[in-house]
PDB file of N, CA and C in Angstrom:
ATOM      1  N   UNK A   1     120.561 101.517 107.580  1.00  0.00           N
ATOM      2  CA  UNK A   1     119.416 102.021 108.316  1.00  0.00           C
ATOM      3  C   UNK A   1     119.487 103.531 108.364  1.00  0.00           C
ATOM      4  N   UNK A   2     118.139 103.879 108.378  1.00  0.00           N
ATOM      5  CA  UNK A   2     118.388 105.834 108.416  1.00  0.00           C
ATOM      6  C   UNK A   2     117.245 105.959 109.667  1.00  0.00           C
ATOM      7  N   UNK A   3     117.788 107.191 110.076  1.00  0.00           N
ATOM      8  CA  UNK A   3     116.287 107.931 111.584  1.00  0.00           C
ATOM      9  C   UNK A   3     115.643 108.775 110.552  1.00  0.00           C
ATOM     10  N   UNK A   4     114.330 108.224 111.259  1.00  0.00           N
ATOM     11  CA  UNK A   4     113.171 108.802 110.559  1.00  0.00           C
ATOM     12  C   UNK A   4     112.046 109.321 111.378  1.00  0.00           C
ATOM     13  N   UNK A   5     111.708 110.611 111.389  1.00  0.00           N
ATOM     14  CA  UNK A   5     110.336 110.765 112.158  1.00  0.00           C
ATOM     15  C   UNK A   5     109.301 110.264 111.660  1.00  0.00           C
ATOM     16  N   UNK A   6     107.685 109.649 112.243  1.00  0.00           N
ATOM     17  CA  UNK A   6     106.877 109.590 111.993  1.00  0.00           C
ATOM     18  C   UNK A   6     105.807 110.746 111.775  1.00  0.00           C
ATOM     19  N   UNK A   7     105.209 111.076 110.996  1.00  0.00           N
ATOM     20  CA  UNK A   7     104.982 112.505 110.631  1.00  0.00           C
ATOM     21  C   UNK A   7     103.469 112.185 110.288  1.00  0.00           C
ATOM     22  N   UNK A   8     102.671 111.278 109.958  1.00  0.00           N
ATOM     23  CA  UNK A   8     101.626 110.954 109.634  1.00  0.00           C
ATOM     24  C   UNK A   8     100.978 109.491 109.247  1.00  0.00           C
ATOM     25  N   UNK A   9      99.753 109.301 108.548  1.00  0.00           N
ATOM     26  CA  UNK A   9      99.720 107.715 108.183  1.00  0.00           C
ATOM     27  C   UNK A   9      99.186 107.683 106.834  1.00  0.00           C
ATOM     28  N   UNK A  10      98.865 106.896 106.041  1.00  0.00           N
ATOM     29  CA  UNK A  10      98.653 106.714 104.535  1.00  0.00           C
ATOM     30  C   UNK A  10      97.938 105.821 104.873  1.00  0.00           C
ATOM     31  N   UNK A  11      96.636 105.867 104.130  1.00  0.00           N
ATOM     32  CA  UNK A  11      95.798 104.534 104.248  1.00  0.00           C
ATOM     33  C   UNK A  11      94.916 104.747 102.429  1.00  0.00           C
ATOM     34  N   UNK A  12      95.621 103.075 101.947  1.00  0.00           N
ATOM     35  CA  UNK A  12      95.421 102.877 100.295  1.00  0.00           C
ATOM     36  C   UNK A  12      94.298 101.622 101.028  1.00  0.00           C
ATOM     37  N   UNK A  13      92.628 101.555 100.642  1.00  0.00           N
ATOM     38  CA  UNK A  13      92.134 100.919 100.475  1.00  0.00           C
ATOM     39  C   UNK A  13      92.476  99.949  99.359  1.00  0.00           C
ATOM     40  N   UNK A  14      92.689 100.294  98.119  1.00  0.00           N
ATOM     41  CA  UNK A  14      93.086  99.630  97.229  1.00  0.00           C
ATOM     42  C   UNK A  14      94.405  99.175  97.115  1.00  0.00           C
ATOM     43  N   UNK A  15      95.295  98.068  97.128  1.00  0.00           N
ATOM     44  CA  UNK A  15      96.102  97.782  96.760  1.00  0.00           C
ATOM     45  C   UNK A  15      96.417  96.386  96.488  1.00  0.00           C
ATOM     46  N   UNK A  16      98.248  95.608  95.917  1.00  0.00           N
ATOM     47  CA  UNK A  16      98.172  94.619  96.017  1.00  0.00           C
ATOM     48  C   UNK A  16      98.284  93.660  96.696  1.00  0.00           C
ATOM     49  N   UNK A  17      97.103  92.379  96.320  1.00  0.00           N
ATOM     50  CA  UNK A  17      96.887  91.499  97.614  1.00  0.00           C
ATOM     51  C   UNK A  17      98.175  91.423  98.627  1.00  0.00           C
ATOM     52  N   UNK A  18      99.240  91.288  98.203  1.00  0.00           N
ATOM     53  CA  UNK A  18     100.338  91.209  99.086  1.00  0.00           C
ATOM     54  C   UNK A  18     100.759  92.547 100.046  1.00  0.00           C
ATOM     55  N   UNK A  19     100.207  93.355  99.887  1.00  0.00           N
ATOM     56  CA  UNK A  19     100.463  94.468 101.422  1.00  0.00           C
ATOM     57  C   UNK A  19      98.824  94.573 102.000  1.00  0.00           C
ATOM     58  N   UNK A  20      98.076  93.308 102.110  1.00  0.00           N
ATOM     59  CA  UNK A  20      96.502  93.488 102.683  1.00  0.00           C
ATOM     60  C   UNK A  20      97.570  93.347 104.017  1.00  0.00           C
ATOM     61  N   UNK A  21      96.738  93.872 104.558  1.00  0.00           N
ATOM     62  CA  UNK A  21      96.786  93.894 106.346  1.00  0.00           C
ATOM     63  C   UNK A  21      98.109  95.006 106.772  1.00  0.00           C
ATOM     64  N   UNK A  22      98.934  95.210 105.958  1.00  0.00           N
ATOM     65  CA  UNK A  22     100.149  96.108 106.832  1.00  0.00           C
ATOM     66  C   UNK A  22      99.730  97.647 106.521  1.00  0.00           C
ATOM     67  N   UNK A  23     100.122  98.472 107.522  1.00  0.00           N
ATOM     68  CA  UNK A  23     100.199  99.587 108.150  1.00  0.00           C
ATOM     69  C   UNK A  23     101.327 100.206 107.426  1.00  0.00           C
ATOM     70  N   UNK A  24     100.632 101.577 106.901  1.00  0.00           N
ATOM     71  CA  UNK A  24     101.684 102.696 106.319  1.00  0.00           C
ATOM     72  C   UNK A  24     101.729 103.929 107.257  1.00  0.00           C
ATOM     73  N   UNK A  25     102.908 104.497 106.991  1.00  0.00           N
ATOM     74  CA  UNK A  25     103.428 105.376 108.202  1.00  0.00           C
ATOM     75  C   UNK A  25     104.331 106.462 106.928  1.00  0.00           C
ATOM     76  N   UNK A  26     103.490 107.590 107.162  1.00  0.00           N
ATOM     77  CA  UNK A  26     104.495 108.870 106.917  1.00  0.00           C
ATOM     78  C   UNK A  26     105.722 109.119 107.443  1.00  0.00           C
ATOM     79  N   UNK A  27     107.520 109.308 107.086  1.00  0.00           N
ATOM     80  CA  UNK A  27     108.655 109.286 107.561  1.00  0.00           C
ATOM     81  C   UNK A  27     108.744 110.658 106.793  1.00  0.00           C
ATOM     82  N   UNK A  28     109.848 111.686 107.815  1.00  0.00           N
ATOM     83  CA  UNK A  28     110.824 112.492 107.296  1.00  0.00           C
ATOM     84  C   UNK A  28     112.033 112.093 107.797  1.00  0.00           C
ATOM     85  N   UNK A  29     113.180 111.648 107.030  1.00  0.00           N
ATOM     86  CA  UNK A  29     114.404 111.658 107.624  1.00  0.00           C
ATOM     87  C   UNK A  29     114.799 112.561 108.191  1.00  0.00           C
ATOM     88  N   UNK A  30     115.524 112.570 109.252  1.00  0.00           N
ATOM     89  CA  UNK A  30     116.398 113.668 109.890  1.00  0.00           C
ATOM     90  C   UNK A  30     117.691 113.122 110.282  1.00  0.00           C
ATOM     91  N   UNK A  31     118.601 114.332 110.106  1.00  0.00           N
ATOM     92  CA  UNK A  31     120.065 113.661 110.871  1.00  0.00           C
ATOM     93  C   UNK A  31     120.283 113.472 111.934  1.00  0.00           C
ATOM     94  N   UNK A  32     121.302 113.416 112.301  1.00  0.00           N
ATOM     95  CA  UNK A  32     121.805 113.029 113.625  1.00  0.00           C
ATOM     96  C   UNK A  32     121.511 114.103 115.027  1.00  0.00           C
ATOM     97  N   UNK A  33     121.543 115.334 114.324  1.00  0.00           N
ATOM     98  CA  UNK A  33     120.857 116.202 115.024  1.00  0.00           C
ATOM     99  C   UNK A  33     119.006 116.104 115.043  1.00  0.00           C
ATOM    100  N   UNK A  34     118.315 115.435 114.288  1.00  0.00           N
ATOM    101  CA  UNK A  34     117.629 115.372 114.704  1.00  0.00           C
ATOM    102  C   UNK A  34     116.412 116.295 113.696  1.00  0.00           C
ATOM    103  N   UNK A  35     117.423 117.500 112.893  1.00  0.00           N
ATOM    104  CA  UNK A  35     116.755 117.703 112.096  1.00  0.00           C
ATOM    105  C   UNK A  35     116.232 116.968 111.110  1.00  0.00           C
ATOM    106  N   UNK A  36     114.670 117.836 110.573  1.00  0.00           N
ATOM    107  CA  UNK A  36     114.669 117.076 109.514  1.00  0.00           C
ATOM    108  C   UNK A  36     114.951 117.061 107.371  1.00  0.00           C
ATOM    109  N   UNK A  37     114.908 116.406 107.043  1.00  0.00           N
ATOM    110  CA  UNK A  37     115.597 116.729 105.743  1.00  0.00           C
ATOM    111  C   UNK A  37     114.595 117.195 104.706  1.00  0.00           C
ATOM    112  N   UNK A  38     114.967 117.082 103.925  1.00  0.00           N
ATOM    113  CA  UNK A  38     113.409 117.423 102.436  1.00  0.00           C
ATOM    114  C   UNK A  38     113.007 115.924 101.911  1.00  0.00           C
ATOM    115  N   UNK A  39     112.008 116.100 101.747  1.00  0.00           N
ATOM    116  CA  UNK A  39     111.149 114.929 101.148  1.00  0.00           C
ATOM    117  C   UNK A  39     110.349 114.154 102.150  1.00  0.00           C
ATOM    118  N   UNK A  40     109.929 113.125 101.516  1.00  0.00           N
ATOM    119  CA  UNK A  40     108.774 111.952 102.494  1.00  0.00           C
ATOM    120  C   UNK A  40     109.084 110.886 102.222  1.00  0.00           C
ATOM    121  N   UNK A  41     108.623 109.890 103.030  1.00  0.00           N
ATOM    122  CA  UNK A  41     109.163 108.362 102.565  1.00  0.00           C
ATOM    123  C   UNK A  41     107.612 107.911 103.321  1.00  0.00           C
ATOM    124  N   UNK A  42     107.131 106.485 102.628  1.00  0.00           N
ATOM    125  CA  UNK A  42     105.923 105.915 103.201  1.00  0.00           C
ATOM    126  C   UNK A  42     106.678 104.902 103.375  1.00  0.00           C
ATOM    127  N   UNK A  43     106.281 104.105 104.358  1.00  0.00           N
ATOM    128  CA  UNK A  43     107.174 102.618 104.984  1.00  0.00           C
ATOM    129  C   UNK A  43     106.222 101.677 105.355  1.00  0.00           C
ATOM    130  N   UNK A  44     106.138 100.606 105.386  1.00  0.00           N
ATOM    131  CA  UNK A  44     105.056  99.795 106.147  1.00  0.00           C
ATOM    132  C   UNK A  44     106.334  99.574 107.545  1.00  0.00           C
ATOM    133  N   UNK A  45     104.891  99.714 108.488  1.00  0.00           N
ATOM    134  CA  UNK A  45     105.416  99.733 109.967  1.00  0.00           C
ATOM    135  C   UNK A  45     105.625  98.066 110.649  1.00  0.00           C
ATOM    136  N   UNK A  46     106.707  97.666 110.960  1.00  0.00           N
ATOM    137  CA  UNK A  46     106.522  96.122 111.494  1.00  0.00           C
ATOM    138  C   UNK A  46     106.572  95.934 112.498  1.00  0.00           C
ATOM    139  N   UNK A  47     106.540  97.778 113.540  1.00  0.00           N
ATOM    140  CA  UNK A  47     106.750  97.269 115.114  1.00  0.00           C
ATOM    141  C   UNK A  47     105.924  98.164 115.551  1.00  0.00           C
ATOM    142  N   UNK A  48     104.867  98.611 114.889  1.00  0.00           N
ATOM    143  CA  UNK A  48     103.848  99.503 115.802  1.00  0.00           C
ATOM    144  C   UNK A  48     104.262 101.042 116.172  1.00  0.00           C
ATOM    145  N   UNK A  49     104.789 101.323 115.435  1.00  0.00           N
ATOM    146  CA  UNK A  49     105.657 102.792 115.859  1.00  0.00           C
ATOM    147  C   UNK A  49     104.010 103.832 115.857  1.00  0.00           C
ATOM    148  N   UNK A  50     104.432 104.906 116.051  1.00  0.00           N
ATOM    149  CA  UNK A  50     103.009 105.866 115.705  1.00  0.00           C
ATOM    150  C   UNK A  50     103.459 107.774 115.725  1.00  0.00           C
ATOM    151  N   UNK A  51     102.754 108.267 115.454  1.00  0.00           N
ATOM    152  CA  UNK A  51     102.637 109.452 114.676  1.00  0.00           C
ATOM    153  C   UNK A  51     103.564 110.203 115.905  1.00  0.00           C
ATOM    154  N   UNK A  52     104.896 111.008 115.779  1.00  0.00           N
ATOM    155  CA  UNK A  52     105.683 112.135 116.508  1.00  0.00           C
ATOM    156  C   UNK A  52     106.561 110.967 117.111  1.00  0.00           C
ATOM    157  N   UNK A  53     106.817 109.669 117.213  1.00  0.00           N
ATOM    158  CA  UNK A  53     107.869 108.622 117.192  1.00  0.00           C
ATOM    159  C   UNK A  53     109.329 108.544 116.153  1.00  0.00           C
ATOM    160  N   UNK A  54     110.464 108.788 116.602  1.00  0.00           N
ATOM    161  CA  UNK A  54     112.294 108.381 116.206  1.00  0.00           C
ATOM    162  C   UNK A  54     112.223 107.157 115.934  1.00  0.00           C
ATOM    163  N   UNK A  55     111.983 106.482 113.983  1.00  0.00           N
ATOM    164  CA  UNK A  55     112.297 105.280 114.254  1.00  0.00           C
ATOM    165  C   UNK A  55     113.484 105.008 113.114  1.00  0.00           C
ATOM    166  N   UNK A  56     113.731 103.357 112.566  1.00  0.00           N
ATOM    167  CA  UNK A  56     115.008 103.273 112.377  1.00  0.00           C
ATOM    168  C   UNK A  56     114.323 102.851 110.976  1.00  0.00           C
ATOM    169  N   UNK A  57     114.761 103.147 110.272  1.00  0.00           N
ATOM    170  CA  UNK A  57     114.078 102.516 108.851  1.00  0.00           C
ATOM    171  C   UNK A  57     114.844 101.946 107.999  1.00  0.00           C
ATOM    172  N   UNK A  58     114.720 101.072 106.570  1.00  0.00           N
ATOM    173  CA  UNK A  58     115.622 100.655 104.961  1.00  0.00           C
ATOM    174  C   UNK A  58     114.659 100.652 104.302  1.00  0.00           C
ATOM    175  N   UNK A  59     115.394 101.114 103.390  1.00  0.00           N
ATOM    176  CA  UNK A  59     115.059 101.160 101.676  1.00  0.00           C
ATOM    177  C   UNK A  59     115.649 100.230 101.341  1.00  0.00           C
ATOM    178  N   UNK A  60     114.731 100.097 100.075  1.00  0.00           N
ATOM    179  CA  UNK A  60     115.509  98.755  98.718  1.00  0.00           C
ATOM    180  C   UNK A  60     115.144  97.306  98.910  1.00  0.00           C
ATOM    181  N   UNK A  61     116.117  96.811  98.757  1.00  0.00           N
ATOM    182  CA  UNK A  61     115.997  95.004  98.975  1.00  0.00           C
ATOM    183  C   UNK A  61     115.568  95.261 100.349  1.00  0.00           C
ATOM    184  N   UNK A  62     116.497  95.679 101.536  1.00  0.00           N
ATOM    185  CA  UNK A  62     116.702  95.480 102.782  1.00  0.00           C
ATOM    186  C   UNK A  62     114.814  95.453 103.458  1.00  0.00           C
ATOM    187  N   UNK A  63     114.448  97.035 102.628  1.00  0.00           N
ATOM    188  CA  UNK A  63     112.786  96.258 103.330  1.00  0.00           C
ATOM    189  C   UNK A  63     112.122  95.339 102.963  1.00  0.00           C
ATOM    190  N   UNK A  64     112.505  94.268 102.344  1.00  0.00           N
ATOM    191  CA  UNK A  64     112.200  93.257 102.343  1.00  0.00           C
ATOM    192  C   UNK A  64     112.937  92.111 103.456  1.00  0.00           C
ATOM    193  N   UNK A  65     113.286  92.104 104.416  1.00  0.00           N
ATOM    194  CA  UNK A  65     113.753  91.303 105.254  1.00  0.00           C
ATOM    195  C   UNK A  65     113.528  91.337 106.385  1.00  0.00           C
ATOM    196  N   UNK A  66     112.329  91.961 106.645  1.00  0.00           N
ATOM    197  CA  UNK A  66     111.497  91.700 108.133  1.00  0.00           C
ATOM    198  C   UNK A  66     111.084  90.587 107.730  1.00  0.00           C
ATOM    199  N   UNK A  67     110.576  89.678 109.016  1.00  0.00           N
ATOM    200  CA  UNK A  67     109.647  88.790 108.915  1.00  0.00           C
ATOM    201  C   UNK A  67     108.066  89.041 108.585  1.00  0.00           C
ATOM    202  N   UNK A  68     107.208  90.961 108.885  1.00  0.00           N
ATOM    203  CA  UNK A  68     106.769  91.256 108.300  1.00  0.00           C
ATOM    204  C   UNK A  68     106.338  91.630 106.533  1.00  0.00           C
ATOM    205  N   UNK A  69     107.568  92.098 105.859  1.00  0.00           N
ATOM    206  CA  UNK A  69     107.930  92.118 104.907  1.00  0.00           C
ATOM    207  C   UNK A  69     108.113  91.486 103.603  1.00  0.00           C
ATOM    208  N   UNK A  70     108.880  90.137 104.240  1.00  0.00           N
ATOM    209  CA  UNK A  70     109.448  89.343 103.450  1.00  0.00           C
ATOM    210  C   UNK A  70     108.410  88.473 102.188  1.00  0.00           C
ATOM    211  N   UNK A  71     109.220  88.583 101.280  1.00  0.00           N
ATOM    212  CA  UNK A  71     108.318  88.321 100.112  1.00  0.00           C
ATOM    213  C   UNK A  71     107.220  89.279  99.332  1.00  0.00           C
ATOM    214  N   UNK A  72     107.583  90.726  99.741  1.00  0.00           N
ATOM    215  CA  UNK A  72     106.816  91.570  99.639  1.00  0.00           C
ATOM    216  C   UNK A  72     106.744  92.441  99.020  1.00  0.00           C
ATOM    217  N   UNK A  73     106.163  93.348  98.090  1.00  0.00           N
ATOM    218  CA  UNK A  73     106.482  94.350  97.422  1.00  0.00           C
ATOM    219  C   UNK A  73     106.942  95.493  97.964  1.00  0.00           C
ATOM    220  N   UNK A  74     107.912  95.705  99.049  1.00  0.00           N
ATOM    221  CA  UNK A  74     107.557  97.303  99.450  1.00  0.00           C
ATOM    222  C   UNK A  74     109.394  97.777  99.417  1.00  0.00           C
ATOM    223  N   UNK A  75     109.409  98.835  99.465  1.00  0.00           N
ATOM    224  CA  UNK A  75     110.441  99.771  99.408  1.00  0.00           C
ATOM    225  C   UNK A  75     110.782  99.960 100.458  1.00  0.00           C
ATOM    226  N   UNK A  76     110.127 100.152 102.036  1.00  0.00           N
ATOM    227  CA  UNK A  76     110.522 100.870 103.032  1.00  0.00           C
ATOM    228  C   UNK A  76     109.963 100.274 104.339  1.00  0.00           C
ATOM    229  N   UNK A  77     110.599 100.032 105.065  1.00  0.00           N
ATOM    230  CA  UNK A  77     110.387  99.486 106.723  1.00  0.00           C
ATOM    231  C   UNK A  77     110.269  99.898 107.856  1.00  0.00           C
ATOM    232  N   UNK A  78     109.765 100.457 108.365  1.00  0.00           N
ATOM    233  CA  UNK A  78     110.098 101.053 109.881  1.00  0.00           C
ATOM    234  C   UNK A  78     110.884  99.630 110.735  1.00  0.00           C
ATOM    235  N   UNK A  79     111.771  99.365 111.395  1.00  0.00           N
ATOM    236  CA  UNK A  79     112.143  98.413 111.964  1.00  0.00           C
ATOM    237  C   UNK A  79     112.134  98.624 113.439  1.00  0.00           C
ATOM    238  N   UNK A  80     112.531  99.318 113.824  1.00  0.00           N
ATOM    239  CA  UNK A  80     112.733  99.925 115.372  1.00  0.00           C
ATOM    240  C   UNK A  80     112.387 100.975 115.802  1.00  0.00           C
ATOM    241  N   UNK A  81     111.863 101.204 116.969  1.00  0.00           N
ATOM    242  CA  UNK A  81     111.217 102.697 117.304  1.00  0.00           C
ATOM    243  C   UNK A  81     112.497 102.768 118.240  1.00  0.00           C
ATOM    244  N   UNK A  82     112.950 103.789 118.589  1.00  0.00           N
ATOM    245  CA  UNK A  82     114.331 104.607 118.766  1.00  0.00           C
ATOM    246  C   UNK A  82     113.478 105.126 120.171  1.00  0.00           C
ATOM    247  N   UNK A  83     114.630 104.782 121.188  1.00  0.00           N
ATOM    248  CA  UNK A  83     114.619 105.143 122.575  1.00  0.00           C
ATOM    249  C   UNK A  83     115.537 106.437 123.035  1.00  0.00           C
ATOM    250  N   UNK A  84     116.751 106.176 122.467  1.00  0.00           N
ATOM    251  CA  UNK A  84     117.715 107.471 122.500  1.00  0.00           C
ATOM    252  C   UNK A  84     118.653 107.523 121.787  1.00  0.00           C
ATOM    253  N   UNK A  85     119.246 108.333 121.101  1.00  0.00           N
ATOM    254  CA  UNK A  85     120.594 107.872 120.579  1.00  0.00           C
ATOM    255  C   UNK A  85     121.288 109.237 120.998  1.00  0.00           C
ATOM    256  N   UNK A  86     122.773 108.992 120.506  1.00  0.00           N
ATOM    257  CA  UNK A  86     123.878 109.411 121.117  1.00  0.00           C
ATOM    258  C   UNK A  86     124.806 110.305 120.155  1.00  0.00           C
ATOM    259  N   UNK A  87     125.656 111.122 120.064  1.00  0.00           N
ATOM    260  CA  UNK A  87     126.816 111.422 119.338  1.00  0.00           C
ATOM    261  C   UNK A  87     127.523 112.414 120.061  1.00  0.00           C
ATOM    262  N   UNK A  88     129.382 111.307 119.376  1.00  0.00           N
ATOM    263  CA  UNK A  88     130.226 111.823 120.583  1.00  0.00           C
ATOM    264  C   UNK A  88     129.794 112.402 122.066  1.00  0.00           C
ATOM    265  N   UNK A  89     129.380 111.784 122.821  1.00  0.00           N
ATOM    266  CA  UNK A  89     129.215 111.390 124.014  1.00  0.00           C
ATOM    267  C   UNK A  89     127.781 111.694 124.541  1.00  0.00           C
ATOM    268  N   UNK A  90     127.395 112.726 123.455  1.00  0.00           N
ATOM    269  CA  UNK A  90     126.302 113.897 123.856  1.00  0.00           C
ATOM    270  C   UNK A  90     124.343 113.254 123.289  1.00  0.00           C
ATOM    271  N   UNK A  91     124.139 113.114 123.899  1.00  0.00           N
ATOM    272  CA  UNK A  91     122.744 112.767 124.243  1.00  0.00           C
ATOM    273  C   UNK A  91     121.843 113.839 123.313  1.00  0.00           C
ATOM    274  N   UNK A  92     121.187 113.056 121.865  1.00  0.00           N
ATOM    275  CA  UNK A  92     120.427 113.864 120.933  1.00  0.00           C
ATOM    276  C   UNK A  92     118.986 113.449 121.401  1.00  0.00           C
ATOM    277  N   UNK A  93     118.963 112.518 121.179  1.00  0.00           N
ATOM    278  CA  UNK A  93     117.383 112.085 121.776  1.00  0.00           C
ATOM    279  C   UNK A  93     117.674 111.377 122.757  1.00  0.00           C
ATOM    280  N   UNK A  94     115.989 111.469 123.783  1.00  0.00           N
ATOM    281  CA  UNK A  94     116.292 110.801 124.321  1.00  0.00           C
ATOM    282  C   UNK A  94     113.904 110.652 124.360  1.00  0.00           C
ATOM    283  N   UNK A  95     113.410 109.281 124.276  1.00  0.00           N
ATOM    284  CA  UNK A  95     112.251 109.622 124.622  1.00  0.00           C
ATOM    285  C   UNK A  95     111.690 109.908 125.802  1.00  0.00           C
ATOM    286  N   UNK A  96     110.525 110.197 125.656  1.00  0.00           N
ATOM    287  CA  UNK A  96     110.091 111.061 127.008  1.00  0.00           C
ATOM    288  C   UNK A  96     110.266 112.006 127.392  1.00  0.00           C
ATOM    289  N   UNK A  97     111.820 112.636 126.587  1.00  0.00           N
ATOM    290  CA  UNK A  97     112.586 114.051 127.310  1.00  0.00           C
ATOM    291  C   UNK A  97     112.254 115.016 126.389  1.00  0.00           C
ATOM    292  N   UNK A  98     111.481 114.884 125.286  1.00  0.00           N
ATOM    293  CA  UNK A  98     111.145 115.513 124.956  1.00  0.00           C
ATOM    294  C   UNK A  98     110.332 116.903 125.456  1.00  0.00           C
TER     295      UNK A  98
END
């Protein structure tokens, strides 16, 4: 799993029958600090996350193993929207405290 900000949304009228109905979501990874890294990732969203949201994402096989997902063509998952996380003892996120 990697942290990913939500940064925007992608909307493909056209595509194949098998991603009709799911939701794409702009990601920048960031580390543990919170920064973020270079590049973009598009994910289909399976828990409703939304735009300036910390969520938990996979690549590869693995986004294929939501119950959203499964059987599906896609590369990338949002799985969890991220409440706070932690390192060595110290409090990086936290929501709301923003």
């Amino acid at each position: 799993m990697l942290i990913g900000k939500v940064v925007g949304t992608v909307v493909a009228t056209r595509k194949d029958p098998k991603m009709e109905g799911l939701k794409f979501l702009l990601l920048r990874q960031v580390d543990v600090n919170g920064q973020e890294k270079e590049g973009y990732v598009v994910a289909v969203d399976a828990v409703g996350a939304g735009v300036g949201e910390y969520v938990l994402y996979a690549t590869g096989s693995s986004a294929r193993q939501t119950v959203l997902t499964d059987k599906r063509p896609c590369d990338a998952v949002i799985m969890a929207i991220i409440d706070e996380w932690e390192v060595n003892g110290e409090v990086k996120y936290r929501k709301g405290a923003e």
